[in-house]
C-alpha atoms as a PDB file:
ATOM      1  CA  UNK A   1     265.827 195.431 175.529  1.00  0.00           C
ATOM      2  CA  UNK A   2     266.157 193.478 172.136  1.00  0.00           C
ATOM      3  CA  UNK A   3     268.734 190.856 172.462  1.00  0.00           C
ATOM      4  CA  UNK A   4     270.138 189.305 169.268  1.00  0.00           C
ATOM      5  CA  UNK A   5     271.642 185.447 168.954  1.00  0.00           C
ATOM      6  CA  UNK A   6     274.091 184.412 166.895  1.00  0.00           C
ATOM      7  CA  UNK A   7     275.098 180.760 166.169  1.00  0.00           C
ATOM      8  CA  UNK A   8     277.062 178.235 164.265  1.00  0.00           C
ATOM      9  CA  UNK A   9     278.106 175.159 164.687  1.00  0.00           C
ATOM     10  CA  UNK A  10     281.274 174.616 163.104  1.00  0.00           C
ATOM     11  CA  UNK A  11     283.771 177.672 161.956  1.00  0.00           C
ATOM     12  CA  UNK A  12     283.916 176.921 158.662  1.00  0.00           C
ATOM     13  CA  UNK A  13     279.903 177.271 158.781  1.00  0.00           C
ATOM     14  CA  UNK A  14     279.807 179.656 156.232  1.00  0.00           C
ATOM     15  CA  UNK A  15     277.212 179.217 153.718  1.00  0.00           C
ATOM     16  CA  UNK A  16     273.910 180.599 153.165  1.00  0.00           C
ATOM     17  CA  UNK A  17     273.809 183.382 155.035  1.00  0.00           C
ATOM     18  CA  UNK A  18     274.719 181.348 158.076  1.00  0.00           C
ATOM     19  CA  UNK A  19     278.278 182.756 158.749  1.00  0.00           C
ATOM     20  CA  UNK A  20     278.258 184.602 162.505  1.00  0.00           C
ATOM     21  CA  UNK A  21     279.444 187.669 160.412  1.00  0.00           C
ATOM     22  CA  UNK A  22     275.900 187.378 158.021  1.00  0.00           C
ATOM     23  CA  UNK A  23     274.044 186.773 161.250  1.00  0.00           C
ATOM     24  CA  UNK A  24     275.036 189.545 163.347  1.00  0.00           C
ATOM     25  CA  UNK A  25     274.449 192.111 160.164  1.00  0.00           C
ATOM     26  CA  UNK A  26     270.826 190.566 159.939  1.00  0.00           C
ATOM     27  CA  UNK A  27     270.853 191.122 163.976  1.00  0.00           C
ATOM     28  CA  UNK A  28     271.952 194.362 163.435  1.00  0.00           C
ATOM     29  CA  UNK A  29     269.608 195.736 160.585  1.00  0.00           C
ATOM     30  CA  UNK A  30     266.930 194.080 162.964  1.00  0.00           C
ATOM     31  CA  UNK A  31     267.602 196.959 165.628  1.00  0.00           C
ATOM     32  CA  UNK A  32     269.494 194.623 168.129  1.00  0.00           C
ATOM     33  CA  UNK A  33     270.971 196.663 170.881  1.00  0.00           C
ATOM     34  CA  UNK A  34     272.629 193.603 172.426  1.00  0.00           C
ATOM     35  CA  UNK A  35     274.285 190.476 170.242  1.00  0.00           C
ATOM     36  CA  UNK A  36     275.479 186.991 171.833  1.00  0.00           C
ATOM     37  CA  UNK A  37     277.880 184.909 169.695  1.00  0.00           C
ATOM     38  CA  UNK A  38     277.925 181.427 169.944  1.00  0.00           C
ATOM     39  CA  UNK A  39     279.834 178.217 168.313  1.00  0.00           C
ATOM     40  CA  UNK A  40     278.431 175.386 169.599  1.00  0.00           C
ATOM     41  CA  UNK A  41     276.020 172.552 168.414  1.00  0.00           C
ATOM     42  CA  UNK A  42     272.705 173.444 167.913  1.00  0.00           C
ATOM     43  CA  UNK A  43     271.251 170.109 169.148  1.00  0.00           C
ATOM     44  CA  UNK A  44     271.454 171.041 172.581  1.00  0.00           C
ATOM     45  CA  UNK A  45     270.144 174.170 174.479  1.00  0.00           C
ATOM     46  CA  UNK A  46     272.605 173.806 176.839  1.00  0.00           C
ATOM     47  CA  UNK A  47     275.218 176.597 175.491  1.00  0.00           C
ATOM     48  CA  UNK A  48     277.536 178.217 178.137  1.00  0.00           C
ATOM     49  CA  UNK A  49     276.352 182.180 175.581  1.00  0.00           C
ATOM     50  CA  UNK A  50     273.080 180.600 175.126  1.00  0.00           C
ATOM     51  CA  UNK A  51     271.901 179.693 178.839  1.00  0.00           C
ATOM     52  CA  UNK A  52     273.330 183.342 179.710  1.00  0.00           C
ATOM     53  CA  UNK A  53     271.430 185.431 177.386  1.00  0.00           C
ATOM     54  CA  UNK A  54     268.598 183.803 178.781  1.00  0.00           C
ATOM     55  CA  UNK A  55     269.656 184.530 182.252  1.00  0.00           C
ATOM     56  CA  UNK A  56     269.466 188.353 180.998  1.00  0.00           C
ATOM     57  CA  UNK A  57     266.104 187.952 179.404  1.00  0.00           C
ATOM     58  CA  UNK A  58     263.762 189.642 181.411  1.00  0.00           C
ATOM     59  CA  UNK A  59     259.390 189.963 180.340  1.00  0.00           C
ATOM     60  CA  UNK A  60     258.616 192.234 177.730  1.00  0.00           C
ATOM     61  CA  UNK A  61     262.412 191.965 176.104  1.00  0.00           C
ATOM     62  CA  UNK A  62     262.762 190.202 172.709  1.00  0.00           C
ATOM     63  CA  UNK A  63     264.898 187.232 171.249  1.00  0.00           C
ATOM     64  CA  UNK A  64     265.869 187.595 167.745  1.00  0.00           C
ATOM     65  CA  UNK A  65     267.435 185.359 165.873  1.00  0.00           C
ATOM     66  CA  UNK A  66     268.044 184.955 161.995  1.00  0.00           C
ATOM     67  CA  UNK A  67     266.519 181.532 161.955  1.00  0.00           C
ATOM     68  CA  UNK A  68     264.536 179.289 164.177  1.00  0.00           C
ATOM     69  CA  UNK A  69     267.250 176.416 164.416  1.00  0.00           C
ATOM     70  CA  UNK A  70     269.793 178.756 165.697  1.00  0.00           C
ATOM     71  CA  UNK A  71     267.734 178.524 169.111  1.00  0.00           C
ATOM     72  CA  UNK A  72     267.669 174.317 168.598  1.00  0.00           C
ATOM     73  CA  UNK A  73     267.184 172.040 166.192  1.00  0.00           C
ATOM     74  CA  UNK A  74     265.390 169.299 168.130  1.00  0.00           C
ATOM     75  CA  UNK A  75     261.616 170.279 168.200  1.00  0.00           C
ATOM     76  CA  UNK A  76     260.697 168.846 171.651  1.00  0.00           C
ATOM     77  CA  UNK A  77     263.548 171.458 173.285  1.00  0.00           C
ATOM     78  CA  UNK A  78     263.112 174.398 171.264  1.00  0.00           C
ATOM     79  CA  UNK A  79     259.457 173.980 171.380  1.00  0.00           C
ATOM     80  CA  UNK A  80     259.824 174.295 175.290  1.00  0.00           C
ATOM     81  CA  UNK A  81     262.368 176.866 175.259  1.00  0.00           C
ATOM     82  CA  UNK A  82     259.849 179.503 173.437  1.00  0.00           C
ATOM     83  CA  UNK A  83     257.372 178.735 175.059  1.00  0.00           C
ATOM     84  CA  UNK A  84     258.299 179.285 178.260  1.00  0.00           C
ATOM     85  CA  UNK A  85     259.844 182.358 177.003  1.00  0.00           C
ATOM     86  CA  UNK A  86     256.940 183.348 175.753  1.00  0.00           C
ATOM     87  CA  UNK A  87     254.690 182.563 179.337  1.00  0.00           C
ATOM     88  CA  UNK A  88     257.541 185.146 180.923  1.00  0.00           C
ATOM     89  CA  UNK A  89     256.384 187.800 178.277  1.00  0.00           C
ATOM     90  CA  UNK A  90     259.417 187.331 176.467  1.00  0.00           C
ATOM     91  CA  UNK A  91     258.844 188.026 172.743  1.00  0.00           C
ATOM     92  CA  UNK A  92     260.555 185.539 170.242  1.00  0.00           C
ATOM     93  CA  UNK A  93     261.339 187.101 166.755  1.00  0.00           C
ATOM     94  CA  UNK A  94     262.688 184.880 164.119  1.00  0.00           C
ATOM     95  CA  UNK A  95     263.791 187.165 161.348  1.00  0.00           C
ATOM     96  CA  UNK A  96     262.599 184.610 158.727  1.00  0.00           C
ATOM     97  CA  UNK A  97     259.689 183.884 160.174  1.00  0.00           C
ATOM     98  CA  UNK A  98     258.404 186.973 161.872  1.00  0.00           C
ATOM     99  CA  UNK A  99     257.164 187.574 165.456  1.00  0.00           C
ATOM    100  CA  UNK A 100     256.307 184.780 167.311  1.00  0.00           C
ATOM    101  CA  UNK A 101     253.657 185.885 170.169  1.00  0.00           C
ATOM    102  CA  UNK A 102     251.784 183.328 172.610  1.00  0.00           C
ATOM    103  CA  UNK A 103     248.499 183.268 170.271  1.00  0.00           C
ATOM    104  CA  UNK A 104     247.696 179.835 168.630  1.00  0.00           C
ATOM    105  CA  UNK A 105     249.136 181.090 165.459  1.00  0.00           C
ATOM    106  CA  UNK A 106     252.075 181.620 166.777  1.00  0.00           C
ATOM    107  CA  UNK A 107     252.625 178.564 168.616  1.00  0.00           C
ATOM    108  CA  UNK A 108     251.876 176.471 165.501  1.00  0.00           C
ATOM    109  CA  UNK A 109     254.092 178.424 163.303  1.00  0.00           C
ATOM    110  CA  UNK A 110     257.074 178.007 165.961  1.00  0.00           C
ATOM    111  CA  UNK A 111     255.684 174.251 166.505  1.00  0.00           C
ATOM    112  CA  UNK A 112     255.589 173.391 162.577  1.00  0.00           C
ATOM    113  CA  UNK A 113     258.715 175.446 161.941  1.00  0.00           C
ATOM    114  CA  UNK A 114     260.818 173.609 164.952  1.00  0.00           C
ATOM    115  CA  UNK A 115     259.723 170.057 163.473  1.00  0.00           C
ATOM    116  CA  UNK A 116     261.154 170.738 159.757  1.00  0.00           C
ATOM    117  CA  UNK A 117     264.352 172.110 161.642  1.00  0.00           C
ATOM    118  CA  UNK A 118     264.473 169.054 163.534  1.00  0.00           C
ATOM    119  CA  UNK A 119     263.761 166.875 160.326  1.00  0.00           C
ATOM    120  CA  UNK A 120     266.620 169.043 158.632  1.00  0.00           C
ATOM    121  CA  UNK A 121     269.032 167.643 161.601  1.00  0.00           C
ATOM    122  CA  UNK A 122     267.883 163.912 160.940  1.00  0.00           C
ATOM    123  CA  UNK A 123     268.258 164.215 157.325  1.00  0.00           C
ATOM    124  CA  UNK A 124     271.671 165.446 158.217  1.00  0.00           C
ATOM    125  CA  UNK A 125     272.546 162.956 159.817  1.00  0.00           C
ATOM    126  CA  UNK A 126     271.017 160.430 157.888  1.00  0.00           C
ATOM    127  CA  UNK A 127     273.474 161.390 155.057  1.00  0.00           C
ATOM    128  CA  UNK A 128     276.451 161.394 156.955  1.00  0.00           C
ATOM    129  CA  UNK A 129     275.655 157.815 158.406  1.00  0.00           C
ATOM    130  CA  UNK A 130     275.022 156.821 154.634  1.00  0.00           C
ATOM    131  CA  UNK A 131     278.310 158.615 153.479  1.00  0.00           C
ATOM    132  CA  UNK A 132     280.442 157.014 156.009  1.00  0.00           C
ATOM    133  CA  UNK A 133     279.103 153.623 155.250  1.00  0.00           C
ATOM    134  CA  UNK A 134     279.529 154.403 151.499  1.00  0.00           C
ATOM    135  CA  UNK A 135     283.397 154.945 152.685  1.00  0.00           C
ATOM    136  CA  UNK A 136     283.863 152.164 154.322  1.00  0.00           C
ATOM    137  CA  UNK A 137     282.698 150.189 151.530  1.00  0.00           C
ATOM    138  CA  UNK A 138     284.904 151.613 149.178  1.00  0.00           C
ATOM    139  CA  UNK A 139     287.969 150.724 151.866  1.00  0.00           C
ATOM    140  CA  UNK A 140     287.115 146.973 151.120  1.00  0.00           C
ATOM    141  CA  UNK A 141     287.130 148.271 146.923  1.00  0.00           C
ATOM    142  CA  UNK A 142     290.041 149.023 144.710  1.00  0.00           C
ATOM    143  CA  UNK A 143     289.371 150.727 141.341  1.00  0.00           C
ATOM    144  CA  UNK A 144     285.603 149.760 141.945  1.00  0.00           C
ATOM    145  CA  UNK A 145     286.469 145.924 142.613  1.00  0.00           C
ATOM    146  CA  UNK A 146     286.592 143.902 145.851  1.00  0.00           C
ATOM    147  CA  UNK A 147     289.916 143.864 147.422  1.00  0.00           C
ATOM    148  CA  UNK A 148     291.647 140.718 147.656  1.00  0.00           C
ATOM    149  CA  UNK A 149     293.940 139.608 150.094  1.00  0.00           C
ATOM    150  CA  UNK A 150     297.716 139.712 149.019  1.00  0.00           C
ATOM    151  CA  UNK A 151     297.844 135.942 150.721  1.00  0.00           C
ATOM    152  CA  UNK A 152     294.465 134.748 148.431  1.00  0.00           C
ATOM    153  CA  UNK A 153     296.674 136.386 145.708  1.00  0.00           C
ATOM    154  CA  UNK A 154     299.548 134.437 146.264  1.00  0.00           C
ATOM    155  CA  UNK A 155     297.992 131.582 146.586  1.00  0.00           C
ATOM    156  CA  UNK A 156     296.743 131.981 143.020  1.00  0.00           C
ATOM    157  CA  UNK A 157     299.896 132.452 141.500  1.00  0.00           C
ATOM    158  CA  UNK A 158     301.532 129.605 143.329  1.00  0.00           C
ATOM    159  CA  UNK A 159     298.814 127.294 141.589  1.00  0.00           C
ATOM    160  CA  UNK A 160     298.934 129.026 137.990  1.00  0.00           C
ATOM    161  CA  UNK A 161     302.757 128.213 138.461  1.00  0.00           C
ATOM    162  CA  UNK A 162     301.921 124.272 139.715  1.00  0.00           C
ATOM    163  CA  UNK A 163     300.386 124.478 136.284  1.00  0.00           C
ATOM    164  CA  UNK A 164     296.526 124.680 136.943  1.00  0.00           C
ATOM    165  CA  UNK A 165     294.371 126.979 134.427  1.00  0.00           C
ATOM    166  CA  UNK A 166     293.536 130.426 134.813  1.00  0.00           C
ATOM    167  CA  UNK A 167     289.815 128.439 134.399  1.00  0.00           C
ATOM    168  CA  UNK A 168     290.550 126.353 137.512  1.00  0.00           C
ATOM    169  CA  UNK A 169     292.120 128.555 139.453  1.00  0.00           C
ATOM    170  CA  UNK A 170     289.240 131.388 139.412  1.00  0.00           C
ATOM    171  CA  UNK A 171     287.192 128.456 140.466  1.00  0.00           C
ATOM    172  CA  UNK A 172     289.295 127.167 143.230  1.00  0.00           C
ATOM    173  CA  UNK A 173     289.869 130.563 144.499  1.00  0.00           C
ATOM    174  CA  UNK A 174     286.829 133.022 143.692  1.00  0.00           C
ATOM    175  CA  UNK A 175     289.414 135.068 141.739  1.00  0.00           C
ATOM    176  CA  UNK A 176     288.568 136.174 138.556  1.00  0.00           C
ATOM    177  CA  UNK A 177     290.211 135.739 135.422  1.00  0.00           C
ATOM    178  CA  UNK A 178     291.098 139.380 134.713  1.00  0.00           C
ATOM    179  CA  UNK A 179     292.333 139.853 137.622  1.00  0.00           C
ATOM    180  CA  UNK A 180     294.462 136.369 137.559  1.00  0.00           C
ATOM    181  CA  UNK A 181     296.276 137.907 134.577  1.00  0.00           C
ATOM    182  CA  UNK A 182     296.644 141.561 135.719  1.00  0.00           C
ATOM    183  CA  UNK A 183     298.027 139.732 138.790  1.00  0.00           C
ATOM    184  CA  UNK A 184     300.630 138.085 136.550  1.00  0.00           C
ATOM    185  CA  UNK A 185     301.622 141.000 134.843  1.00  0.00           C
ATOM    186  CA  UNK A 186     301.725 142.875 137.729  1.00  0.00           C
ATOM    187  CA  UNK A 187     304.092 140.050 138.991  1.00  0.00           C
ATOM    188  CA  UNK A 188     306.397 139.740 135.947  1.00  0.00           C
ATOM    189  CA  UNK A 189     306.455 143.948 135.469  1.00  0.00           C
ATOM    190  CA  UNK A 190     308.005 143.787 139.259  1.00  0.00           C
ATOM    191  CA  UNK A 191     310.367 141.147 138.959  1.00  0.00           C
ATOM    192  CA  UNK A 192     311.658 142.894 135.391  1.00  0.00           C
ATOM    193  CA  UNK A 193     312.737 145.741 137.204  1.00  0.00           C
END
């Protein structure tokens, strides 16, 4: 039997020829006589569809999937996972990869192939670690410049209106100058209305 595996992570996972609807045409055109559908993470193989299908698999069936990180993207698990398929005389074909078999070739192809997917998932979230710190950054920013607090603010005004310099008052607070005077006309514009 040739059982087909479709997976995404997130429903708006559409891109690239990832969508379940792209997958399961691939799975199709690959003569596929059985296809499991899956949304769930791909960093774990523990997936309610996933750990059935494999229930089902019995030796001399074959696992296709469109790509190898649809099976897992961490290397040590999906590394595992076909090989002990592959010690039951389950075949593993990756459609963009080709048929993986228990030779050496094959077991370095799925070994090499597993580590970029797994490098892919680090770089992903590498990016979205860097993206939310880049956010929260720009919380502390308005209009590209540090946020100061309305009571440091204040504070400055009170002592332009004691009559200290817009010079000593950017010293005496950390304020700058601009943004002592946009302050004041900010001030005046609100209290003209």
């Amino acid at each position: 039997m040739i059982y087909g595996y479709a997976r995404v992570s997130t429903a708006g996972q559409a891109a690239s020829g990832n969508s379940l609807a792209d997958q399961q045409e691939q799975l199709t055109n690959a003569g596929c006589q059985e296809i499991i559908v899956e949304q769930y993470t791909g960093s774990t193989t523990h997936r309610p569809a996933f750990i059935q299908l494999l229930d089902k698999l019995q030796p001399d069936d074959t696992l296709v999937v469109t790509k190898l990180d649809r099976i897992a993207r961490n290397a040590g698990e999906g590394i595992n996972l076909i090989n002990d398929l592959m010690k039951k005389g389950i075949k593993v074909h990756i459609l963009n990869i080709g048929l993986l078999d228990n030779t050496p070739t094959g077991k370095l192809i799925a070994n090499i192939m597993l580590a970029f997917a797994q490098f892919e998932r680090d770089m992903i979230i590498e990016r979205t670690q860097a993206g939310k710190a880049i956010a929260k950054q720009k919380a502390d920013f308005v209009d590209g410049r540090p946020r100061i607090p309305a009571s440091q603010t204040d504070h400055a005004l009170e002592l332009l209106e004691e009559g200290l310099s817009y010079k000593q008052v950017a010293r005496k607070t950390g304020i700058s100058i601009s943004t002592l005077a946009r302050r004041v006309r900010e001030k005046r514009a609100k209290a003209a209305k």
